[in-house]
C-alpha atoms as a PDB file:
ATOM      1  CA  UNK A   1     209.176 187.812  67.237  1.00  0.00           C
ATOM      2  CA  UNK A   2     206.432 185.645  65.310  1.00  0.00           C
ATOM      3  CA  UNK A   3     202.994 187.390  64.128  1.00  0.00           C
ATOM      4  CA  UNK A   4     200.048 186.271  65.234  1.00  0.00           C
ATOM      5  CA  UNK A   5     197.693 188.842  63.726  1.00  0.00           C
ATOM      6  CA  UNK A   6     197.443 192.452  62.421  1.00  0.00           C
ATOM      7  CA  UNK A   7     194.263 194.010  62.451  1.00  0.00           C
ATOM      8  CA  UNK A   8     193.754 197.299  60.678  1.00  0.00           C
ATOM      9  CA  UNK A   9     190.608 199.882  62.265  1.00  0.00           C
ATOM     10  CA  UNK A  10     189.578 202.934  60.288  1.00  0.00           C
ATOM     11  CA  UNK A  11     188.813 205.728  62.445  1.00  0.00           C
ATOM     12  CA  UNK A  12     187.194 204.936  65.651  1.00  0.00           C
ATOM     13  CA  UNK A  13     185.520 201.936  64.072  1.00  0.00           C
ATOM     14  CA  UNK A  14     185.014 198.962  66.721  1.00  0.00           C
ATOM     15  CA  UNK A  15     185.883 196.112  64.447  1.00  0.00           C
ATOM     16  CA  UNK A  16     188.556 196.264  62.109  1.00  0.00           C
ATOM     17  CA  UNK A  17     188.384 196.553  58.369  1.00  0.00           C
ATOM     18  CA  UNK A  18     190.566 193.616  57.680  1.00  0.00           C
ATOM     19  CA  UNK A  19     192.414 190.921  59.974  1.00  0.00           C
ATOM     20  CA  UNK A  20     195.913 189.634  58.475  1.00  0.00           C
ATOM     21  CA  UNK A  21     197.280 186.156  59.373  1.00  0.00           C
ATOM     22  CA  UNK A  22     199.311 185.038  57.225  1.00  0.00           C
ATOM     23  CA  UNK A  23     202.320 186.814  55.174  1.00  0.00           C
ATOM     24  CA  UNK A  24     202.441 188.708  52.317  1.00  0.00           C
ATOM     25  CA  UNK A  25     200.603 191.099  54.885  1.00  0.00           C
ATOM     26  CA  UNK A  26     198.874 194.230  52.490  1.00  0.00           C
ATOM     27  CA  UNK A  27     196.316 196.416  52.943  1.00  0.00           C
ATOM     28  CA  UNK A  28     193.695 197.004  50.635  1.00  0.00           C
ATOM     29  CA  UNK A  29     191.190 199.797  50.841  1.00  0.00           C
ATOM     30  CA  UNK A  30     188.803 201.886  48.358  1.00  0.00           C
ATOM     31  CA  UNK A  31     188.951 205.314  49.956  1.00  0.00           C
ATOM     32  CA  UNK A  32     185.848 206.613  47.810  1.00  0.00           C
ATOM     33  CA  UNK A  33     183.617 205.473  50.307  1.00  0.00           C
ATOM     34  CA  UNK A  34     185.152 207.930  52.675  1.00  0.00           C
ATOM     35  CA  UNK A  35     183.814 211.577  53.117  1.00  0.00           C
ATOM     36  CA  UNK A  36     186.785 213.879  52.311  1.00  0.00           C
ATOM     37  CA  UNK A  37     188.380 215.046  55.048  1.00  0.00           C
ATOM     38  CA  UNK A  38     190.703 213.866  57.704  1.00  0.00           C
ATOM     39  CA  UNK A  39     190.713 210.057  58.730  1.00  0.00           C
ATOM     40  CA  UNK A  40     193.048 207.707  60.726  1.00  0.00           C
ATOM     41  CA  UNK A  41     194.143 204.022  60.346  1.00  0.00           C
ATOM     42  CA  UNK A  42     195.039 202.109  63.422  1.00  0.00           C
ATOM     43  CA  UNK A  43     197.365 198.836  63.175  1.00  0.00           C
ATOM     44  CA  UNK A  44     197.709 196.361  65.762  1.00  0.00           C
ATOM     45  CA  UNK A  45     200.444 193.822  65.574  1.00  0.00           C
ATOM     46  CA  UNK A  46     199.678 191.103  67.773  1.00  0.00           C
ATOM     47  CA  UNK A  47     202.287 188.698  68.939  1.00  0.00           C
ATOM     48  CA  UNK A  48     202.224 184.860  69.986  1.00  0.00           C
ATOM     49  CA  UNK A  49     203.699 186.002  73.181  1.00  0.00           C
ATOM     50  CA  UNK A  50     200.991 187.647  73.902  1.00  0.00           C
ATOM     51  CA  UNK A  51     202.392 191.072  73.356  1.00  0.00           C
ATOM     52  CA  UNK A  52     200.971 193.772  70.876  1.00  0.00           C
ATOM     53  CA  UNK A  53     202.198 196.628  69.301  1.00  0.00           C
ATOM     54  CA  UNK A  54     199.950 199.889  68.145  1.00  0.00           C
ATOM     55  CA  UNK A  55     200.198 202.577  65.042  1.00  0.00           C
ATOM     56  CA  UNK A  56     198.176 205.102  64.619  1.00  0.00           C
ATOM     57  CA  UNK A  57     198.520 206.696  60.792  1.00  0.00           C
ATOM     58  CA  UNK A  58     196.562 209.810  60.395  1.00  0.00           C
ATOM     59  CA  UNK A  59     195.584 210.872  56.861  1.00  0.00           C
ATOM     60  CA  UNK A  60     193.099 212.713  54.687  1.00  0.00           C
ATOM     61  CA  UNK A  61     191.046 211.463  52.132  1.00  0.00           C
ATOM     62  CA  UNK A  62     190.402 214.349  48.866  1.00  0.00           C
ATOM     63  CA  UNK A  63     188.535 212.121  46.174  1.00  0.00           C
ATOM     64  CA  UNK A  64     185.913 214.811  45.140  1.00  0.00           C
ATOM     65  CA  UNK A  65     187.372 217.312  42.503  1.00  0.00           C
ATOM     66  CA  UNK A  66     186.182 220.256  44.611  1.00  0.00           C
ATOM     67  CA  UNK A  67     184.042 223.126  42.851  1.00  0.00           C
ATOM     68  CA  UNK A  68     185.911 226.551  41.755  1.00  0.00           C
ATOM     69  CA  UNK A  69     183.372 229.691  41.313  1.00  0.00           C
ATOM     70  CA  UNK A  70     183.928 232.566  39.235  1.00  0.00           C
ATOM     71  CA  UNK A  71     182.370 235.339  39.145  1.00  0.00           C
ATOM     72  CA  UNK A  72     181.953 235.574  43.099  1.00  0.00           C
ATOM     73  CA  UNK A  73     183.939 236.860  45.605  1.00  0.00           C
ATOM     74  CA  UNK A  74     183.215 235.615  49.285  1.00  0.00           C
ATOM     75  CA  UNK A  75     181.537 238.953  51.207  1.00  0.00           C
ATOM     76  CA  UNK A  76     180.590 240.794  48.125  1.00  0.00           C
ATOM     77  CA  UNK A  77     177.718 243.027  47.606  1.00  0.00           C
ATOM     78  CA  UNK A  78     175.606 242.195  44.472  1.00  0.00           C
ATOM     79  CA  UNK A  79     172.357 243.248  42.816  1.00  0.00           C
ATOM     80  CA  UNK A  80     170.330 242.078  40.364  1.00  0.00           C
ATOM     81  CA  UNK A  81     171.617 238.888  38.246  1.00  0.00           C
ATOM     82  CA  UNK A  82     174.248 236.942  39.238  1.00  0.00           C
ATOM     83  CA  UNK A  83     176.435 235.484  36.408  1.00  0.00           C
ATOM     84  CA  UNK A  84     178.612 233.054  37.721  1.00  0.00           C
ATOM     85  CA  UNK A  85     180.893 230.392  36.186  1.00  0.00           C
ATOM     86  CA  UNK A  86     181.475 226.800  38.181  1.00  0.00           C
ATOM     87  CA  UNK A  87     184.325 225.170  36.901  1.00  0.00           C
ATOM     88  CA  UNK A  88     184.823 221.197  38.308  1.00  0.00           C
ATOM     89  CA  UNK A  89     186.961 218.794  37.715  1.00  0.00           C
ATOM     90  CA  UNK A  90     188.808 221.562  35.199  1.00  0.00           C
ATOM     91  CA  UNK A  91     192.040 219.713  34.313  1.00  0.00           C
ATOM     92  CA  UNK A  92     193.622 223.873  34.489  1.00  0.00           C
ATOM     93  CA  UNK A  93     192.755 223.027  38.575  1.00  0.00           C
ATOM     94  CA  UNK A  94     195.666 220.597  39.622  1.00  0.00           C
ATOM     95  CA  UNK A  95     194.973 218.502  42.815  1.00  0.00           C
ATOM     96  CA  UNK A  96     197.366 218.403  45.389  1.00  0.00           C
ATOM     97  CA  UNK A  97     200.146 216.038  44.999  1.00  0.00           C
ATOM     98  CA  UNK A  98     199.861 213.797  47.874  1.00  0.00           C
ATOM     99  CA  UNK A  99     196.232 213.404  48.413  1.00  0.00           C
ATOM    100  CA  UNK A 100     196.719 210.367  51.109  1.00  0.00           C
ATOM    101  CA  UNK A 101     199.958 211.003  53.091  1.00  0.00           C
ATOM    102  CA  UNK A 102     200.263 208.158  55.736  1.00  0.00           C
ATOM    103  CA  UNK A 103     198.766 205.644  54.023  1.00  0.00           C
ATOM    104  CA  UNK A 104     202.025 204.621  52.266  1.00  0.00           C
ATOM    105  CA  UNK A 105     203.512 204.397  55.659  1.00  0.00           C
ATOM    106  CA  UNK A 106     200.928 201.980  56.788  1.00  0.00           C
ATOM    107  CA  UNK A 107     201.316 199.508  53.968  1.00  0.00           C
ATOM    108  CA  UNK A 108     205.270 199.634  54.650  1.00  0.00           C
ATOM    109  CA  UNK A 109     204.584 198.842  58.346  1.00  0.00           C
ATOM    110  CA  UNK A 110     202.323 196.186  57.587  1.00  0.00           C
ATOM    111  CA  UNK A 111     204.781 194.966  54.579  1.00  0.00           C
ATOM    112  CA  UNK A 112     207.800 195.221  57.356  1.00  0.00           C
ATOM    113  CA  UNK A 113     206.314 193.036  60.121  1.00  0.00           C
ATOM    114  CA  UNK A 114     205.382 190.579  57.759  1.00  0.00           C
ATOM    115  CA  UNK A 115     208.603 190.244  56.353  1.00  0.00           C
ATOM    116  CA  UNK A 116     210.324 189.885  59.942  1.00  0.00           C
ATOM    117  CA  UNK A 117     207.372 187.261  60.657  1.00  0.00           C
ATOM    118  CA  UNK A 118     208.061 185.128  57.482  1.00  0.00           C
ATOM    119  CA  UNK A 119     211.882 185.302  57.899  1.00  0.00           C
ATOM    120  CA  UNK A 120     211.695 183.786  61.704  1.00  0.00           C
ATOM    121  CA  UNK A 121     209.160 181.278  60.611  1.00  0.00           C
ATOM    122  CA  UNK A 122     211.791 179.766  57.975  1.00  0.00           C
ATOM    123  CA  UNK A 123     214.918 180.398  59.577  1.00  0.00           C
ATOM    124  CA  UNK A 124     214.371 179.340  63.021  1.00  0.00           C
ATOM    125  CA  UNK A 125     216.395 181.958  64.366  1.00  0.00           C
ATOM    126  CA  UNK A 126     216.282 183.724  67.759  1.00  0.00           C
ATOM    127  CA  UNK A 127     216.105 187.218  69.236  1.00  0.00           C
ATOM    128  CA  UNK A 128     219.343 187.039  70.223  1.00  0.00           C
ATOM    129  CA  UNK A 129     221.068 190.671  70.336  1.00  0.00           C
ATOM    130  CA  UNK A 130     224.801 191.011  69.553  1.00  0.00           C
ATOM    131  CA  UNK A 131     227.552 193.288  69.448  1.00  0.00           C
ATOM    132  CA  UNK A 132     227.878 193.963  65.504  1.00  0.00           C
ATOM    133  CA  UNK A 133     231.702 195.127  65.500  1.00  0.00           C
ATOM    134  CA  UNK A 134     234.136 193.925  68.285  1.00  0.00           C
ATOM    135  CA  UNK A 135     235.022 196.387  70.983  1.00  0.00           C
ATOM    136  CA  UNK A 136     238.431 197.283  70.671  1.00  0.00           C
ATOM    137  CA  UNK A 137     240.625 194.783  72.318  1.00  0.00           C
ATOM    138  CA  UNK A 138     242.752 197.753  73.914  1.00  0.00           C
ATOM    139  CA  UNK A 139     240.210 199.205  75.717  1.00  0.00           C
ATOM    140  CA  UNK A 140     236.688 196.857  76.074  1.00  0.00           C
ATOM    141  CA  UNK A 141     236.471 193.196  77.265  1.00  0.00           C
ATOM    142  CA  UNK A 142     236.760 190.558  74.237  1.00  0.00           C
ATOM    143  CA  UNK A 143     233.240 189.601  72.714  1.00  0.00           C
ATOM    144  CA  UNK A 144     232.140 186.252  74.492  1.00  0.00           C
ATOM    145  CA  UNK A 145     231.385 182.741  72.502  1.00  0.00           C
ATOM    146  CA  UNK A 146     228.051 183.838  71.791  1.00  0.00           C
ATOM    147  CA  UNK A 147     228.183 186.592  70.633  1.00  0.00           C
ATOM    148  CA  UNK A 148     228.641 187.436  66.261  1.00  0.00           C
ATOM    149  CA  UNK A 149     232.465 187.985  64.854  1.00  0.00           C
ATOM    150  CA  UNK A 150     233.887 191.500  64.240  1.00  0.00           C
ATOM    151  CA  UNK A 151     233.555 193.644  60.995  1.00  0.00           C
ATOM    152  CA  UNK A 152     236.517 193.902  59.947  1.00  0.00           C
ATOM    153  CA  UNK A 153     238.051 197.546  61.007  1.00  0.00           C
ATOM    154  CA  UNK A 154     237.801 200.520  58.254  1.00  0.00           C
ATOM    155  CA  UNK A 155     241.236 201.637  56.865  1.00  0.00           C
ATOM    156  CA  UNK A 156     242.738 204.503  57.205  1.00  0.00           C
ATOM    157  CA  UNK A 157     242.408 207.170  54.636  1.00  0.00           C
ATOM    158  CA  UNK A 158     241.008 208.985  51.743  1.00  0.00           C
ATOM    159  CA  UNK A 159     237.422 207.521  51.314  1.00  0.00           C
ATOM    160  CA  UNK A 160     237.087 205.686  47.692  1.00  0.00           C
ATOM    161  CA  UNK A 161     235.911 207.617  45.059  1.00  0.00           C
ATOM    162  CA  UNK A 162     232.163 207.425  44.415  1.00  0.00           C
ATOM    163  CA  UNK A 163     230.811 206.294  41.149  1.00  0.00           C
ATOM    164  CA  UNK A 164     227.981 208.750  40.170  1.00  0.00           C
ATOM    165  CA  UNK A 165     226.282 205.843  38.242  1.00  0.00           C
ATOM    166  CA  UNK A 166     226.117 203.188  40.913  1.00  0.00           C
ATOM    167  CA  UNK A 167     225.004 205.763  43.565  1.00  0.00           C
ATOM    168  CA  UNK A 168     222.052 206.738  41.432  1.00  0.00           C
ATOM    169  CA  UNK A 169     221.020 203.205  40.593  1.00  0.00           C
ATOM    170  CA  UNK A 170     222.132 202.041  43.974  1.00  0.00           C
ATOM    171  CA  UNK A 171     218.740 204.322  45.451  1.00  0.00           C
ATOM    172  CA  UNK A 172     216.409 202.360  43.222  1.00  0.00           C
ATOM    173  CA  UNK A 173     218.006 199.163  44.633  1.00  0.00           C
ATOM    174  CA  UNK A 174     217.596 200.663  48.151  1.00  0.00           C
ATOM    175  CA  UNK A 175     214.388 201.894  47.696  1.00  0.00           C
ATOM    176  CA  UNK A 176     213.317 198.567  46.139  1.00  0.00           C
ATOM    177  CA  UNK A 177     214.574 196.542  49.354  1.00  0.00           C
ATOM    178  CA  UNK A 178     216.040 198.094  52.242  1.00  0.00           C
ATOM    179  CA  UNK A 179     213.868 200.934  52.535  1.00  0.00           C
ATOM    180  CA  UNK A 180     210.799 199.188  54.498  1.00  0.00           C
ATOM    181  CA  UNK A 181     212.818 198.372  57.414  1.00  0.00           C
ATOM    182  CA  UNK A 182     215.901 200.818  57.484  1.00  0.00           C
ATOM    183  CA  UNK A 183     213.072 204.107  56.096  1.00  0.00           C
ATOM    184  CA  UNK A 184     213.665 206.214  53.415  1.00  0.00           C
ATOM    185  CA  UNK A 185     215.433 208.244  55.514  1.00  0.00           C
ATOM    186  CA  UNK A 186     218.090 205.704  56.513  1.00  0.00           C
ATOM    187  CA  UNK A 187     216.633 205.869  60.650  1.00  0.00           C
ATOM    188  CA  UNK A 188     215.351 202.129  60.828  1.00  0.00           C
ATOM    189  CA  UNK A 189     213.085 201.600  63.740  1.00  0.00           C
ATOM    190  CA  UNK A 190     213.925 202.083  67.432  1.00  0.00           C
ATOM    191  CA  UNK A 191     214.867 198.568  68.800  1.00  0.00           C
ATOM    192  CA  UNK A 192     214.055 196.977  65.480  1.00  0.00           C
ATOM    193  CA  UNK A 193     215.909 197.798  62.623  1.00  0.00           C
ATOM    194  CA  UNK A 194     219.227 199.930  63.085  1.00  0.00           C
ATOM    195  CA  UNK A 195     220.048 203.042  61.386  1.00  0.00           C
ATOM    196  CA  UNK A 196     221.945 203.374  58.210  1.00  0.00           C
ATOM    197  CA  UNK A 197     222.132 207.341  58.602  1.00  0.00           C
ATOM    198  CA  UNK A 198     225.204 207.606  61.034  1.00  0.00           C
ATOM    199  CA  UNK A 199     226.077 204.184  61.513  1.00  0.00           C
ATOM    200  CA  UNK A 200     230.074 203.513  61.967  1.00  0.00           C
ATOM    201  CA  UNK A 201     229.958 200.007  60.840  1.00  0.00           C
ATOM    202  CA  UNK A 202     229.330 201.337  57.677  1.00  0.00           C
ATOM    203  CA  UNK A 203     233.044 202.752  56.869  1.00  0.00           C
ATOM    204  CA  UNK A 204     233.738 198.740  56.495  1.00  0.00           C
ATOM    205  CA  UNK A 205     233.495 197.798  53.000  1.00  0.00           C
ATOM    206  CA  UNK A 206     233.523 194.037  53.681  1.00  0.00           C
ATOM    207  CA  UNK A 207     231.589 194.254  56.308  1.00  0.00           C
ATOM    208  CA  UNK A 208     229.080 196.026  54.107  1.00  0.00           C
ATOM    209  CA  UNK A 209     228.847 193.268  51.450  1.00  0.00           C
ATOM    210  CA  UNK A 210     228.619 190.255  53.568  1.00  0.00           C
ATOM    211  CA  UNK A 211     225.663 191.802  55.117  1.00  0.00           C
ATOM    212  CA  UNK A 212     223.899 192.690  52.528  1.00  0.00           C
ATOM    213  CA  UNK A 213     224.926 189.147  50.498  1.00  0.00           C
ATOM    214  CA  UNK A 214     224.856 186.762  53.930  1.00  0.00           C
ATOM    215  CA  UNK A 215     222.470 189.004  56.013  1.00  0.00           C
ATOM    216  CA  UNK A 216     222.477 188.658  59.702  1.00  0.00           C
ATOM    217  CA  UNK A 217     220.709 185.730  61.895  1.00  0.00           C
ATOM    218  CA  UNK A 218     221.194 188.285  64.990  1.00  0.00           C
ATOM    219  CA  UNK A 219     220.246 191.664  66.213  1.00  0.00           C
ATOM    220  CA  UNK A 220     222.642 194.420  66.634  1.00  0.00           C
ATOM    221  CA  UNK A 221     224.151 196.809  68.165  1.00  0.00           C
ATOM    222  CA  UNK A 222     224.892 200.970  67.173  1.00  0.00           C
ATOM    223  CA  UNK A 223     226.114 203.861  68.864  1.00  0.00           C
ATOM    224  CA  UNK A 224     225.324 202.073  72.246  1.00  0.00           C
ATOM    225  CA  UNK A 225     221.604 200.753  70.790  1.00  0.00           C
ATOM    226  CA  UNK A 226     220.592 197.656  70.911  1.00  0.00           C
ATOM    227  CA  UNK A 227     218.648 196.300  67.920  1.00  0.00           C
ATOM    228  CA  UNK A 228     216.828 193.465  68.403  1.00  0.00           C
ATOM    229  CA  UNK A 229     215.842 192.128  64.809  1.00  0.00           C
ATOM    230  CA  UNK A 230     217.763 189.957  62.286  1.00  0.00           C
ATOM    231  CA  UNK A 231     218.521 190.318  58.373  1.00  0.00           C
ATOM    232  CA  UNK A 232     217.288 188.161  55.181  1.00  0.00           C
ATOM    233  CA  UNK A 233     220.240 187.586  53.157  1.00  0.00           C
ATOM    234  CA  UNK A 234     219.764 189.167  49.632  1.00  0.00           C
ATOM    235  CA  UNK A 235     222.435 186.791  47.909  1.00  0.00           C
ATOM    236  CA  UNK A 236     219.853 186.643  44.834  1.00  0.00           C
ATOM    237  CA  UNK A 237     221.432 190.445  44.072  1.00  0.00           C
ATOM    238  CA  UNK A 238     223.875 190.816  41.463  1.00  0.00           C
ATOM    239  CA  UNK A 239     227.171 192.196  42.190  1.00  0.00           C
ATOM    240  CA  UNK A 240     226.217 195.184  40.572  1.00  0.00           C
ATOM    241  CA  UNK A 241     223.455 195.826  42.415  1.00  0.00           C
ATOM    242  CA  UNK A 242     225.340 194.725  45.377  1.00  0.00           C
ATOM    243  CA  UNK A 243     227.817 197.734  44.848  1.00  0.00           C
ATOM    244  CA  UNK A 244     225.160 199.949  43.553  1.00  0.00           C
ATOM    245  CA  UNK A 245     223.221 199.618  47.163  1.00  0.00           C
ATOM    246  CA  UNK A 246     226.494 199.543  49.206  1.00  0.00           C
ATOM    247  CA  UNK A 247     227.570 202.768  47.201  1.00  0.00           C
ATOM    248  CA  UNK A 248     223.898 204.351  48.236  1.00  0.00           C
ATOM    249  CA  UNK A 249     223.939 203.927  51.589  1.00  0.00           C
ATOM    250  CA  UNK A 250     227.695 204.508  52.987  1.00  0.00           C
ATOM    251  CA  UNK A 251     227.260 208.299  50.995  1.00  0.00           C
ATOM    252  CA  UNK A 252     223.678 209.111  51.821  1.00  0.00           C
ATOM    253  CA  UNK A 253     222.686 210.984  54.891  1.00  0.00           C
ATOM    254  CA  UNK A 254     225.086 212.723  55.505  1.00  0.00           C
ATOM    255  CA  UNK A 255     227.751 209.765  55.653  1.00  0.00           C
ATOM    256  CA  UNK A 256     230.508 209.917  53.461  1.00  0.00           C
ATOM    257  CA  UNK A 257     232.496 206.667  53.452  1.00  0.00           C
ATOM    258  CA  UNK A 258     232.991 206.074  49.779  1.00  0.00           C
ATOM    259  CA  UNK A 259     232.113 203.739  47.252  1.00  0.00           C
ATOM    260  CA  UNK A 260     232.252 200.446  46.402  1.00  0.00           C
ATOM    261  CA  UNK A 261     232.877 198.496  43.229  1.00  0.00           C
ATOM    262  CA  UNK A 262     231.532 194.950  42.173  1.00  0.00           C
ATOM    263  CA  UNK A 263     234.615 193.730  42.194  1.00  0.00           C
ATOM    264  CA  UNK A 264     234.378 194.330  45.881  1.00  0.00           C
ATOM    265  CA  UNK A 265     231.154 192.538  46.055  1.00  0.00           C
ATOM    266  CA  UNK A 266     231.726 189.690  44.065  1.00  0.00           C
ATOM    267  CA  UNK A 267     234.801 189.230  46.913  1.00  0.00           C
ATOM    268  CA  UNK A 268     232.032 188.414  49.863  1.00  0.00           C
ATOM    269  CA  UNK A 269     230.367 186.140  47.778  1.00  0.00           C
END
């Protein structure tokens, strides 16, 4: 569904800190004019329909070094001089990892939508939500004119043998440009973006790498869920990459279909 605006509120702030019309959609905030301590972003994703769509992203802000004192234990009696020790900023004091978690997730979310909003804007294409593999003729009514052309069906068997090279390099590819709308996590977005994590339509090699290569100009559906959004083609990969990212995501997860090779790829082109 088009974009007509995101606006991003800090806290309970009445006006929002920035208003973003038009694609690439980021975010762009100095957090040292904060006070340490927690905070909250709040993105709202208005349509042109006239429908909207809220995230709240809580987070906490740790800029200041903090202050370590020696020499002084909390509740205990002194007399006389006190000779203490203040240590700040000591690199020996390591600062927590992740000193913003959640703000990462915001700047995918708005990164996401404004992806889906530039990709409808070009292509024209409806919301139009189709079966993504064909019921089995045996047993469910045949898919009607409308509707998008089987995956083929998995084969029976062993799965193929996983390359340990093009699975590691195949996460970097993932991470690179799958991950904003299927997660790090492979759990897409309710109604969105479909799961990778348990999906069945992944066993399908072919189906795999036309998908990626040719993308999808209609929604979805898997394990009975209806997903309403399409997918960019990423043709511009190389078949390597192509395999790498196939490889990644039918054997992360807990799935276990097998790898993929670029000969494979190169095949769907």
């Amino acid at each position: 569904m088009p974009i007509e605006r995101i606006e991003v509120f800090l806290d309970d702030a009445p006006t929002p800190v920035q208003v973003l019309k038009h694609p690439p959609f980021r975010v762009t905030y100095d957090t040292r004019t904060l006070p340490d301590g927690d905070h909250h972003l709040q993105v709202i994703t208005h349509y042109t329909n006239g429908s909207r769509e809220i995230k709240e992203i809580p987070f906490r802000v740790a800029n200041t070094p903090g202050v370590l004192v020696q020499g002084l234990e909390a509740g205990k009696e002194v007399s006389g001089h006190l000779d203490l020790t203040l240590r700040v900023a000591d690199p020996d004091i390591k600062p927590a990892r992740d000193r913003f978690p959640g703000v990462a997730a915001v700047i995918a979310t708005v990164v996401v939508l404004g992806a889906v909003w530039l990709f409808f804007a070009v292509t024209g294409s409806t919301n139009k939500t189709l079966e993504e593999v064909a019921p089995p003729p045996s047993k469910e009514a045949p898919a009607s004119g409308g509707e998008q052309a089987a995956a083929g069906q998995a084969t029976a068997g062993p799965a193929p043998a996983v390359d340990a090279a093009l699975l590691k390099a195949g996460e970097g590819v993932f991470t690179t440009n799958c991950a904003g709308c299927h997660q790090a996590g492979g759990t897409g977005v309710p109604g969105v973006f479909p799961p990778l994590a348990g999906n069945p339509h992944l066993a399908d090699v072919k189906h795999v790498t036309n998908t990626i290569i040719h993308g999808l100009n209609v929604g979805v559906v898997v394990n009975g869920q209806k997903y309403s959004q399409a997918m960019p083609p990423f043709g511009q990969l190389s078949d390597q990459d192509v395999a790498a990212v196939a490889t990644y995501i039918r054997n992360s997860w807990g799935n276990k279909f097998g790898g993929v090779t670029p000969a494979e790829a190169k095949a769907s082109r």
